[in-house]
Protein backbone atom coordinates (compact mmCIF):
# COMPACT_ATOMS: atom_id res chain seq x y z
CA UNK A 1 127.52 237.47 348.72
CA UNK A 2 125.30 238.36 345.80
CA UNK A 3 122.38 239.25 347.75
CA UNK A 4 124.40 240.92 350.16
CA UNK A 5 125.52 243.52 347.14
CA UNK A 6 122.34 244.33 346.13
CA UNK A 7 120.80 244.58 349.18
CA UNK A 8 123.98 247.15 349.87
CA UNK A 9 122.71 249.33 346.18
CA UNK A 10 119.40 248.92 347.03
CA UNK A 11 120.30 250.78 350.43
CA UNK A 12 122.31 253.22 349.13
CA UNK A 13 119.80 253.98 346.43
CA UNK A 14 117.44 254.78 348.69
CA UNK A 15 119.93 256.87 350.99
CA UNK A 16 121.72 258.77 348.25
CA UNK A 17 119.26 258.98 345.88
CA UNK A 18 122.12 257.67 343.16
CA UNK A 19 120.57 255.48 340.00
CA UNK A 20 120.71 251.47 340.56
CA UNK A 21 122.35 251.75 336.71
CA UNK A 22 125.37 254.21 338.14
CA UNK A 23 125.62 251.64 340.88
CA UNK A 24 126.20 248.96 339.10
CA UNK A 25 128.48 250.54 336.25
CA UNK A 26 130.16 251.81 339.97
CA UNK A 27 131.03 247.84 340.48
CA UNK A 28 131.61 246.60 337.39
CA UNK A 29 134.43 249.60 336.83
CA UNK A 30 136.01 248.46 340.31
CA UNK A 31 135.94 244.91 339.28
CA UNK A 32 137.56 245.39 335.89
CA UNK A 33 140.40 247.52 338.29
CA UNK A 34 140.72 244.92 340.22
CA UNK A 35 140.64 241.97 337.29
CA UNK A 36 143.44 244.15 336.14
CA UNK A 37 145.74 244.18 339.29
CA UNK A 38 145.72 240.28 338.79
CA UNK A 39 146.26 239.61 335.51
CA UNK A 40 148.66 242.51 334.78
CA UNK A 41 148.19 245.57 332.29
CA UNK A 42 149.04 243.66 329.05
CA UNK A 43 146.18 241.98 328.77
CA UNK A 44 143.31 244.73 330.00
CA UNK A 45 141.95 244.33 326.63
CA UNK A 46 140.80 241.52 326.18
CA UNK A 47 139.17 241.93 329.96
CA UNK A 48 135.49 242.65 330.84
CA UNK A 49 132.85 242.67 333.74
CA UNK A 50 129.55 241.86 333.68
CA UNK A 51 127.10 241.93 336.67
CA UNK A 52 123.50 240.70 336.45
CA UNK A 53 121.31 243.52 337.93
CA UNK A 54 118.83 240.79 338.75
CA UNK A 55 120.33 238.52 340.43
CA UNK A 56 123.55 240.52 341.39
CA UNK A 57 125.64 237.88 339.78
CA UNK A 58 129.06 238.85 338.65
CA UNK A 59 131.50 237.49 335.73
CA UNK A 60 134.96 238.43 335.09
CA UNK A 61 136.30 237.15 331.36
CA UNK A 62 139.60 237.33 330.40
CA UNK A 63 140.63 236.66 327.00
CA UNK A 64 137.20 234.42 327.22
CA UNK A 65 137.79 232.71 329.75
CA UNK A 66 135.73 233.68 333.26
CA UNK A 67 137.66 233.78 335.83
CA UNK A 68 136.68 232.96 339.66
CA UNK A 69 136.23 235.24 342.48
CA UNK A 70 138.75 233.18 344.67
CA UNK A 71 141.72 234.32 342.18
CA UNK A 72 141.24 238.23 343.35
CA UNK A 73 142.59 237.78 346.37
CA UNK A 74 143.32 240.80 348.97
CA UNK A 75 144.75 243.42 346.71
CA UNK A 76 142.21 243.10 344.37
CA UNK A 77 139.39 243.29 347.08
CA UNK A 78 140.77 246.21 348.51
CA UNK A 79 141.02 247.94 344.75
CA UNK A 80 137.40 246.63 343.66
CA UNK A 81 136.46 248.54 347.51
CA UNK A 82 138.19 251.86 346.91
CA UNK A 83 136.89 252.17 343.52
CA UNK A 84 133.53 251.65 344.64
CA UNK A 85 133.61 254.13 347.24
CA UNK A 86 135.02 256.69 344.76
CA UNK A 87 131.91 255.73 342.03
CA UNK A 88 129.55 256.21 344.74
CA UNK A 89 131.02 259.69 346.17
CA UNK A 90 131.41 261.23 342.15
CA UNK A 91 127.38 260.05 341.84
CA UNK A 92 126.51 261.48 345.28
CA UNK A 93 127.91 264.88 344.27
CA UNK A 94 126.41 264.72 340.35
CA UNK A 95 122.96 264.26 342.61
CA UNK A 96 123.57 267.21 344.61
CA UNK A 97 124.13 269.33 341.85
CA UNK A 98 121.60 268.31 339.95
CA UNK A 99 118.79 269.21 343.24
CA UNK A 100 120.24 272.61 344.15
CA UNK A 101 120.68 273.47 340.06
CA UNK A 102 117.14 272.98 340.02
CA UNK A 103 116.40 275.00 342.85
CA UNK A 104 118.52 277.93 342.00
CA UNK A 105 116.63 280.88 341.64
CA UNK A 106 114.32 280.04 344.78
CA UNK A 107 114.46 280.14 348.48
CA UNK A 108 116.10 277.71 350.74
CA UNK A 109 116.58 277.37 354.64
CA UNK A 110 119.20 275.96 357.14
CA UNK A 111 121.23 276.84 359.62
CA UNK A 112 124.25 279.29 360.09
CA UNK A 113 127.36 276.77 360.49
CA UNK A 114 130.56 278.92 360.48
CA UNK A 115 131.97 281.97 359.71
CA UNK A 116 134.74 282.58 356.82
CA UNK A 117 136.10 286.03 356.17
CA UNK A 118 132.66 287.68 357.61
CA UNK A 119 131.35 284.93 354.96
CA UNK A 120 128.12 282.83 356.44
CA UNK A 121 128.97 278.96 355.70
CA UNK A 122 125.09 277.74 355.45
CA UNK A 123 124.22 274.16 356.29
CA UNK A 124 121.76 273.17 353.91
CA UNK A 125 121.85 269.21 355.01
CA UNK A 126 123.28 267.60 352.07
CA UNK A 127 125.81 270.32 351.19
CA UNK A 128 127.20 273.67 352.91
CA UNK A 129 126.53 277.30 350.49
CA UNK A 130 128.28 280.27 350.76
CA UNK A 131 126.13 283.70 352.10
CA UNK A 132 128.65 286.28 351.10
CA UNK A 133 128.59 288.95 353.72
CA UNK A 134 128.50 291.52 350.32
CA UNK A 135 124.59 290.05 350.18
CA UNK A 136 123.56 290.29 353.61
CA UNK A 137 121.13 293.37 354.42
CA UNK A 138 122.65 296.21 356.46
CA UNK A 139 122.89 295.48 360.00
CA UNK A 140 122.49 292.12 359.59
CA UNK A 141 123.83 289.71 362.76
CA UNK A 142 123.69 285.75 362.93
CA UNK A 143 125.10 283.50 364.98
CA UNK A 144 126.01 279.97 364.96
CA UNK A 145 123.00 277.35 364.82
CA UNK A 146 120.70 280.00 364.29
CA UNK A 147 118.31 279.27 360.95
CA UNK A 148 118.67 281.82 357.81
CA UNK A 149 116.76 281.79 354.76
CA UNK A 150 118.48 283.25 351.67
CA UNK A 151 117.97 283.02 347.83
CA UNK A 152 119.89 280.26 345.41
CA UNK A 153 121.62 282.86 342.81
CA UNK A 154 124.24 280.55 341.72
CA UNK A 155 124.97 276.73 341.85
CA UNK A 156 128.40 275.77 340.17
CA UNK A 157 129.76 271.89 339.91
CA UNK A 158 133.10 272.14 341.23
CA UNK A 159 136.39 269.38 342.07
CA UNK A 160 135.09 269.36 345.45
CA UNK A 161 131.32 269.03 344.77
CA UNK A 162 128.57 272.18 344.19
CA UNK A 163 129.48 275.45 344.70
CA UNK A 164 126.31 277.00 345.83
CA UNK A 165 126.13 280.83 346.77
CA UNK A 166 123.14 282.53 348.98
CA UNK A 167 121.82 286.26 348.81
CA UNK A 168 119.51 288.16 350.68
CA UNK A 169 119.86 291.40 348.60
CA UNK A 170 118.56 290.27 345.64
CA UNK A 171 115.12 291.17 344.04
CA UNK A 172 114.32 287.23 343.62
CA UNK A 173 114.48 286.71 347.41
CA UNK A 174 111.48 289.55 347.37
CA UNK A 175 109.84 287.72 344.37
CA UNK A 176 110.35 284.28 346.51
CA UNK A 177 108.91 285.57 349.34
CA UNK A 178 105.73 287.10 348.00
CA UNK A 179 105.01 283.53 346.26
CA UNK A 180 105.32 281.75 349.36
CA UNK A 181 103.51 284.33 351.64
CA UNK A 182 100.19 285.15 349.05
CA UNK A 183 98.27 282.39 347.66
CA UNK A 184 97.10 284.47 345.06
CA UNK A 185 100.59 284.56 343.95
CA UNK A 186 101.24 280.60 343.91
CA UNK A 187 97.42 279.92 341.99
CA UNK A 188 98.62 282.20 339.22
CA UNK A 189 95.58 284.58 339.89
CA UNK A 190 97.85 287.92 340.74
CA UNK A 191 101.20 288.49 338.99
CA UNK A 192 103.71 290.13 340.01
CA UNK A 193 105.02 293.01 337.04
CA UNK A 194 107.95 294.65 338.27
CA UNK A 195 110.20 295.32 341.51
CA UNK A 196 112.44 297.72 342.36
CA UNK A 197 114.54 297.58 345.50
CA UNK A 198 117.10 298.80 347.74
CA UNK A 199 117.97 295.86 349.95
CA UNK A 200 117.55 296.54 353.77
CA UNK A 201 115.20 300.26 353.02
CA UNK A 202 112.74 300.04 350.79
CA UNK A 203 111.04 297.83 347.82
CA UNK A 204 108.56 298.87 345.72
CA UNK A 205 106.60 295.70 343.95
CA UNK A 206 103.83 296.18 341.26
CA UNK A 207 101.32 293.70 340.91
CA UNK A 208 98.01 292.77 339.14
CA UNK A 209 95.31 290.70 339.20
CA UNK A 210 94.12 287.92 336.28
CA UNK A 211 90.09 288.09 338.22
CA UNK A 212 88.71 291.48 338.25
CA UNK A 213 87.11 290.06 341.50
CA UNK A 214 90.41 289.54 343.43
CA UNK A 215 92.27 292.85 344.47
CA UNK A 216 96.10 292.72 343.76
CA UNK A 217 96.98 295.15 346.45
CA UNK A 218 94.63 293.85 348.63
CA UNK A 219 95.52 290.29 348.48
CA UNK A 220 99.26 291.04 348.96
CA UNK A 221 98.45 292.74 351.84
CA UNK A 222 96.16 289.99 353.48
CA UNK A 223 94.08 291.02 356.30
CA UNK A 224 95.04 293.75 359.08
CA UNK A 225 98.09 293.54 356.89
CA UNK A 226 99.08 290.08 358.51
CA UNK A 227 100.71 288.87 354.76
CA UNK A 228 103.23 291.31 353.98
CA UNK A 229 103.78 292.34 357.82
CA UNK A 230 105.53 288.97 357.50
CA UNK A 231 107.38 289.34 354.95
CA UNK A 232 108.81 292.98 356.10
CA UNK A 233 109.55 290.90 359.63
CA UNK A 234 111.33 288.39 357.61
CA UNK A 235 113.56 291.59 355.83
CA UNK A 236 114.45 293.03 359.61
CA UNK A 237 112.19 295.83 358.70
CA UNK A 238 112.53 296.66 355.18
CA UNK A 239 109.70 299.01 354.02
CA UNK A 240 107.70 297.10 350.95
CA UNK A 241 105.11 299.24 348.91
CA UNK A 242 102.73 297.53 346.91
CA UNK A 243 102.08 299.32 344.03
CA UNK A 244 98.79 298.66 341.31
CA UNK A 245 100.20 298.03 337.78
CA UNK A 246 98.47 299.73 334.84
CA UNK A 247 98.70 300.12 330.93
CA UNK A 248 97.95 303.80 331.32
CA UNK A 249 101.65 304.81 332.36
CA UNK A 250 100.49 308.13 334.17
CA UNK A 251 98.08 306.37 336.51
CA UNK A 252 101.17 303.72 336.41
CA UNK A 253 103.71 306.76 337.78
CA UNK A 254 101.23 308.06 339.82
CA UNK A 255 100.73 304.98 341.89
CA UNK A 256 104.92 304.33 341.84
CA UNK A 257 105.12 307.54 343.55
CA UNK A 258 102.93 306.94 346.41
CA UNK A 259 102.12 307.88 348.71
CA UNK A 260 103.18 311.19 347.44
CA UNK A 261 100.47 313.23 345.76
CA UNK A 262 100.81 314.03 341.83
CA UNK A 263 99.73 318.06 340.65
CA UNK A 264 100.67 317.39 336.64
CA UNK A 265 102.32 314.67 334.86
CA UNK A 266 103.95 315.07 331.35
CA UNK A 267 104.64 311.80 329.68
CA UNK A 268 107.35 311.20 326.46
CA UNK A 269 106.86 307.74 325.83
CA UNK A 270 109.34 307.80 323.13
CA UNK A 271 112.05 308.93 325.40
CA UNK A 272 110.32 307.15 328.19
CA UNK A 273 110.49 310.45 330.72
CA UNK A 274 107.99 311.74 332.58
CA UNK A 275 108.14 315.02 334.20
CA UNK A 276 106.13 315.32 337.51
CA UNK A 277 104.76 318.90 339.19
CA UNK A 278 103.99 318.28 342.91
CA UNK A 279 102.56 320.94 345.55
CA UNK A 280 105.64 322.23 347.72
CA UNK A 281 104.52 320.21 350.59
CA UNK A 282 104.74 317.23 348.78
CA UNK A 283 108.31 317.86 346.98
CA UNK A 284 110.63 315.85 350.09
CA UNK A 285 107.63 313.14 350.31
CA UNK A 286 107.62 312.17 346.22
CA UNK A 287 111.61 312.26 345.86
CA UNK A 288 112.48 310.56 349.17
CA UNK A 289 115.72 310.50 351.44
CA UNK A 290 118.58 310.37 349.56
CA UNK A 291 116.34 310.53 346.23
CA UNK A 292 115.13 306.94 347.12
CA UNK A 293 110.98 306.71 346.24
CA UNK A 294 111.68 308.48 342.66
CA UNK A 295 114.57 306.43 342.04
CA UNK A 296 112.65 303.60 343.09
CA UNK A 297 109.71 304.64 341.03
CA UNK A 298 111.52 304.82 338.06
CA UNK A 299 113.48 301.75 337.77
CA UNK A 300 110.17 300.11 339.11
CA UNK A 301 108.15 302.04 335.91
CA UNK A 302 110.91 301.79 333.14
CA UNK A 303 110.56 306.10 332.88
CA UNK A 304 113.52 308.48 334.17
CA UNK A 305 111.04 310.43 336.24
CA UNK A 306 111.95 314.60 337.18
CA UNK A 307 110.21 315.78 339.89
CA UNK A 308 109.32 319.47 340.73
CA UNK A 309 107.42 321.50 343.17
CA UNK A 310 104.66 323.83 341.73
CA UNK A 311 106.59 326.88 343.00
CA UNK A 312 109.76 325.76 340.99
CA UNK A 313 108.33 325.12 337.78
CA UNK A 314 106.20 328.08 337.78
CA UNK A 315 109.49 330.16 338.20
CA UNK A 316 111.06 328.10 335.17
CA UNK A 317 108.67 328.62 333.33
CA UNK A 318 108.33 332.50 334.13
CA UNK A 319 111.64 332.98 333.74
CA UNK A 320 111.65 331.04 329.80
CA UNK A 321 108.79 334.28 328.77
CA UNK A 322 110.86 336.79 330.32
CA UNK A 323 113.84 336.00 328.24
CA UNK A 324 111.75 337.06 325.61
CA UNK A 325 113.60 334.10 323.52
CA UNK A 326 111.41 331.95 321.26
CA UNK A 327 112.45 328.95 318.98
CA UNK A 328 113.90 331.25 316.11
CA UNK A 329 116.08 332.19 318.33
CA UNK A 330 118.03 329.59 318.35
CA UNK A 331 121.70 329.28 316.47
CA UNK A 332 120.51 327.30 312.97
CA UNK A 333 116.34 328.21 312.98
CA UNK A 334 114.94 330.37 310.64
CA UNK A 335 111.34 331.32 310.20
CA UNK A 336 111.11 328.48 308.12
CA UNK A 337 112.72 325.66 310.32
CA UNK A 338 110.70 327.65 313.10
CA UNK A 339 106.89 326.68 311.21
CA UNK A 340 108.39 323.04 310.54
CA UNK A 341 109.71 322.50 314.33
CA UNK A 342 106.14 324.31 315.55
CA UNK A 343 104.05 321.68 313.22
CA UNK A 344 106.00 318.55 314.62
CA UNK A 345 105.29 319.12 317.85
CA UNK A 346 108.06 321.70 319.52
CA UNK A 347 106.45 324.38 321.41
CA UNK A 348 109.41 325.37 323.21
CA UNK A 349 113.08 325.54 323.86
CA UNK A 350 112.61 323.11 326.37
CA UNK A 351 111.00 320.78 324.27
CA UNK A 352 114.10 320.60 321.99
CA UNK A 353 116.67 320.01 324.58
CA UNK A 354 115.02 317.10 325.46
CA UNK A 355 114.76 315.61 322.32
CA UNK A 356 117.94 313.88 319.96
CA UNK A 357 119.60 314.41 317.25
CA UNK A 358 118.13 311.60 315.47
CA UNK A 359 114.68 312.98 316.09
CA UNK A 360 115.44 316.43 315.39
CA UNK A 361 116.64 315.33 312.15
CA UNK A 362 113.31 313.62 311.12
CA UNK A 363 112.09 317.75 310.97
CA UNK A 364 112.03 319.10 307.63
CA UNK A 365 114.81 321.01 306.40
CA UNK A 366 116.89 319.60 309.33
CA UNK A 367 120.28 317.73 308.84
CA UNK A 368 122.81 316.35 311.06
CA UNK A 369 124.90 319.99 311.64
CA UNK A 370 122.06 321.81 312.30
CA UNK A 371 120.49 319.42 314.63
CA UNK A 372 123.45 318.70 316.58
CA UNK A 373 123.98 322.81 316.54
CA UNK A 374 120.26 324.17 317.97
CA UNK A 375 120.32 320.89 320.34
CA UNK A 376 123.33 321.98 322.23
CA UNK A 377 122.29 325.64 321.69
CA UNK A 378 118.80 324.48 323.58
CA UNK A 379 120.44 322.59 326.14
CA UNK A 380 122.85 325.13 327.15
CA UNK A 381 119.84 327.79 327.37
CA UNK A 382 117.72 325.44 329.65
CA UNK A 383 121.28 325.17 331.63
């Protein structure tokens, strides 16, 4: 019988990946139940279990005296059973969640099982996850038994066993995908810096390289494009630019914008905006439909980035030395506050709407009131 016990762990060890240690606690806690259904709840305790993890040897003491196995009987069989099978289920789910809550935040694969709600019920093997239809890209179709492969954003231990819930909209699955598609990626030698996306359209992914001999972009890419070709195939078409990072933010901005073509860049790095001039022709390619490379650009950059055409900012600007208006001008500057704003920096009534109060206030002979006062003045001029 002893043999036949262990033989039984050692089985379900290797099936269920659960501890020999939880195992045996599992028996020794359904043998103490069922010591208990015998010899009645007065004396519990004075009433331990001990099994030999050796030998698989078990001894039942009560009040220190060891009592045989014969005495159980069928009820306490039948309790020492049920208790076991309840040990072993608890450890099977604390294993589960344990796996997936070390693979959240990567990819995983399996296969479409049911629909809930316009929910996807994935079959990952040893446990179903939830593939909200909220995180599937536009347009999206599956059917049952087909194979999906979706990103781990959450893994929650639940009554039931892991909660574990898929997306396919989220930046990680790009991030996922780029480390399993480039090798480059995986060794450590490129890094990815920053991505931007909207799920389904268009992703925008900067990257650089640790070996001035390897090309970022061009490793990404792979040859004849084969690399991230599968990766858009694996997106149902989503557009992916691969964009070179740089610690010079213009050429940075520049590159974000591609493939539109940059006239003049003006750079605040205080206020982290960037103002870009494009040629006319250029003006649709650099914003995008619906606004979607800039704003792409600049959550991929960390700048709020303004684009104009040439022809439009010429005309602003014409228009600011027709006015005739200068800084002085302004509600609350003098001559005097006029030579102090000129020597830290602000040329123009432009240049003071988009600054703060805080920063206007760091100008000589500048407080609070008067800062607040020419700022809104400047802002409603540029209006």
């Amino acid at each position: 019988m002893n043999g036949e016990l262990l033989s039984v762990l050692e089985h379900i060890e290797r099936e269920k990946g659960i501890s020999r240690q939880i195992l045996i606690e599992a028996v020794e806690s359904a043998l103490l139940s069922a010591a208990r259904k015998v010899i009645g709840q007065k004396d519990e305790e004075n009433i331990s279990v001990k099994m030999d993890p050796e030998t698989g040897s078990i001894k039942v003491f009560a009040a220190g005296k060891e009592i045989k196995s014969v005495e159980f009987g069928r009820i306490a069989a039948q309790t020492a059973k049920q208790v076991i099978i309840q040990k072993i289920r608890e450890a099977e789910r604390d294993v589960i969640f344990e796996e997936f809550r070390e693979r959240k935040g990567t990819i995983v694969t399996g296969g479409v099982h049911r629909f809930e709600k316009g929910n996807i019920i994935v079959d990952l093997g040893k446990v179903e996850a939830v593939l909200p239809r909220t995180e599937l890209l536009p347009r999206e179709r599956y059917k049952q038994g087909e194979r999906i492969k979706a990103y781990v954003t959450n893994v929650e231990r639940t009554s039931r066993g892991s909660s574990i819930t898929l997306s396919r909209r989220d930046e990680g699955m790009i991030k996922r995908l780029f480390e399993l598609e480039i090798p480059e990626i995986t060794d450590g030698i490129v890094e990815i810096k920053s991505i931007a996306r909207e799920a389904g359209a268009r992703t925008k992914i900067a990257v650089t390289s640790k070996d001035e001999r390897i090309d970022s972009v061009g490793a990404c890419v792979g040859m004849r494009g084969q690399r991230v070709k599968n990766i858009v195939n694996e997106l149902q078409g989503e557009k992916i630019d691969i964009v070179r990072h740089s610690d010079d933010i213009r050429e940075y901005i520049k590159a974000a914008l591609s493939p539109a073509e940059i006239a003049q860049i003006k750079v605040d790095k205080e206020l982290k905006r960037a103002e870009i001039v494009v040629e006319d022709d250029q003006l649709s390619l650099a914003i995008g439909r619906h606004g979607q490379n800039v704003k792409l650009a600049s959550k991929l950059v960390g700048y709020e980035i303004d684009v104009k055409s040439r022809s439009n900012s010429e005309d602003k600007e014409r228009a600011k030395q027709e006015s005739g208006l200068s800084i002085s001008d302004l509600p609350g500057v003098g001559k005097k506050a006029e030579e102090y704003l000129l020597a830290s920096g602000y040329k123009t009534i432009d240049d003071i709407a988009k600054s703060t109060v805080e920063i206007l206030m760091e100008v000589k002979g500048i407080g609070k009131k008067t800062a607040e006062k020419i700022l809104a003045s400047a802002k409603e001029f540029i209006e």
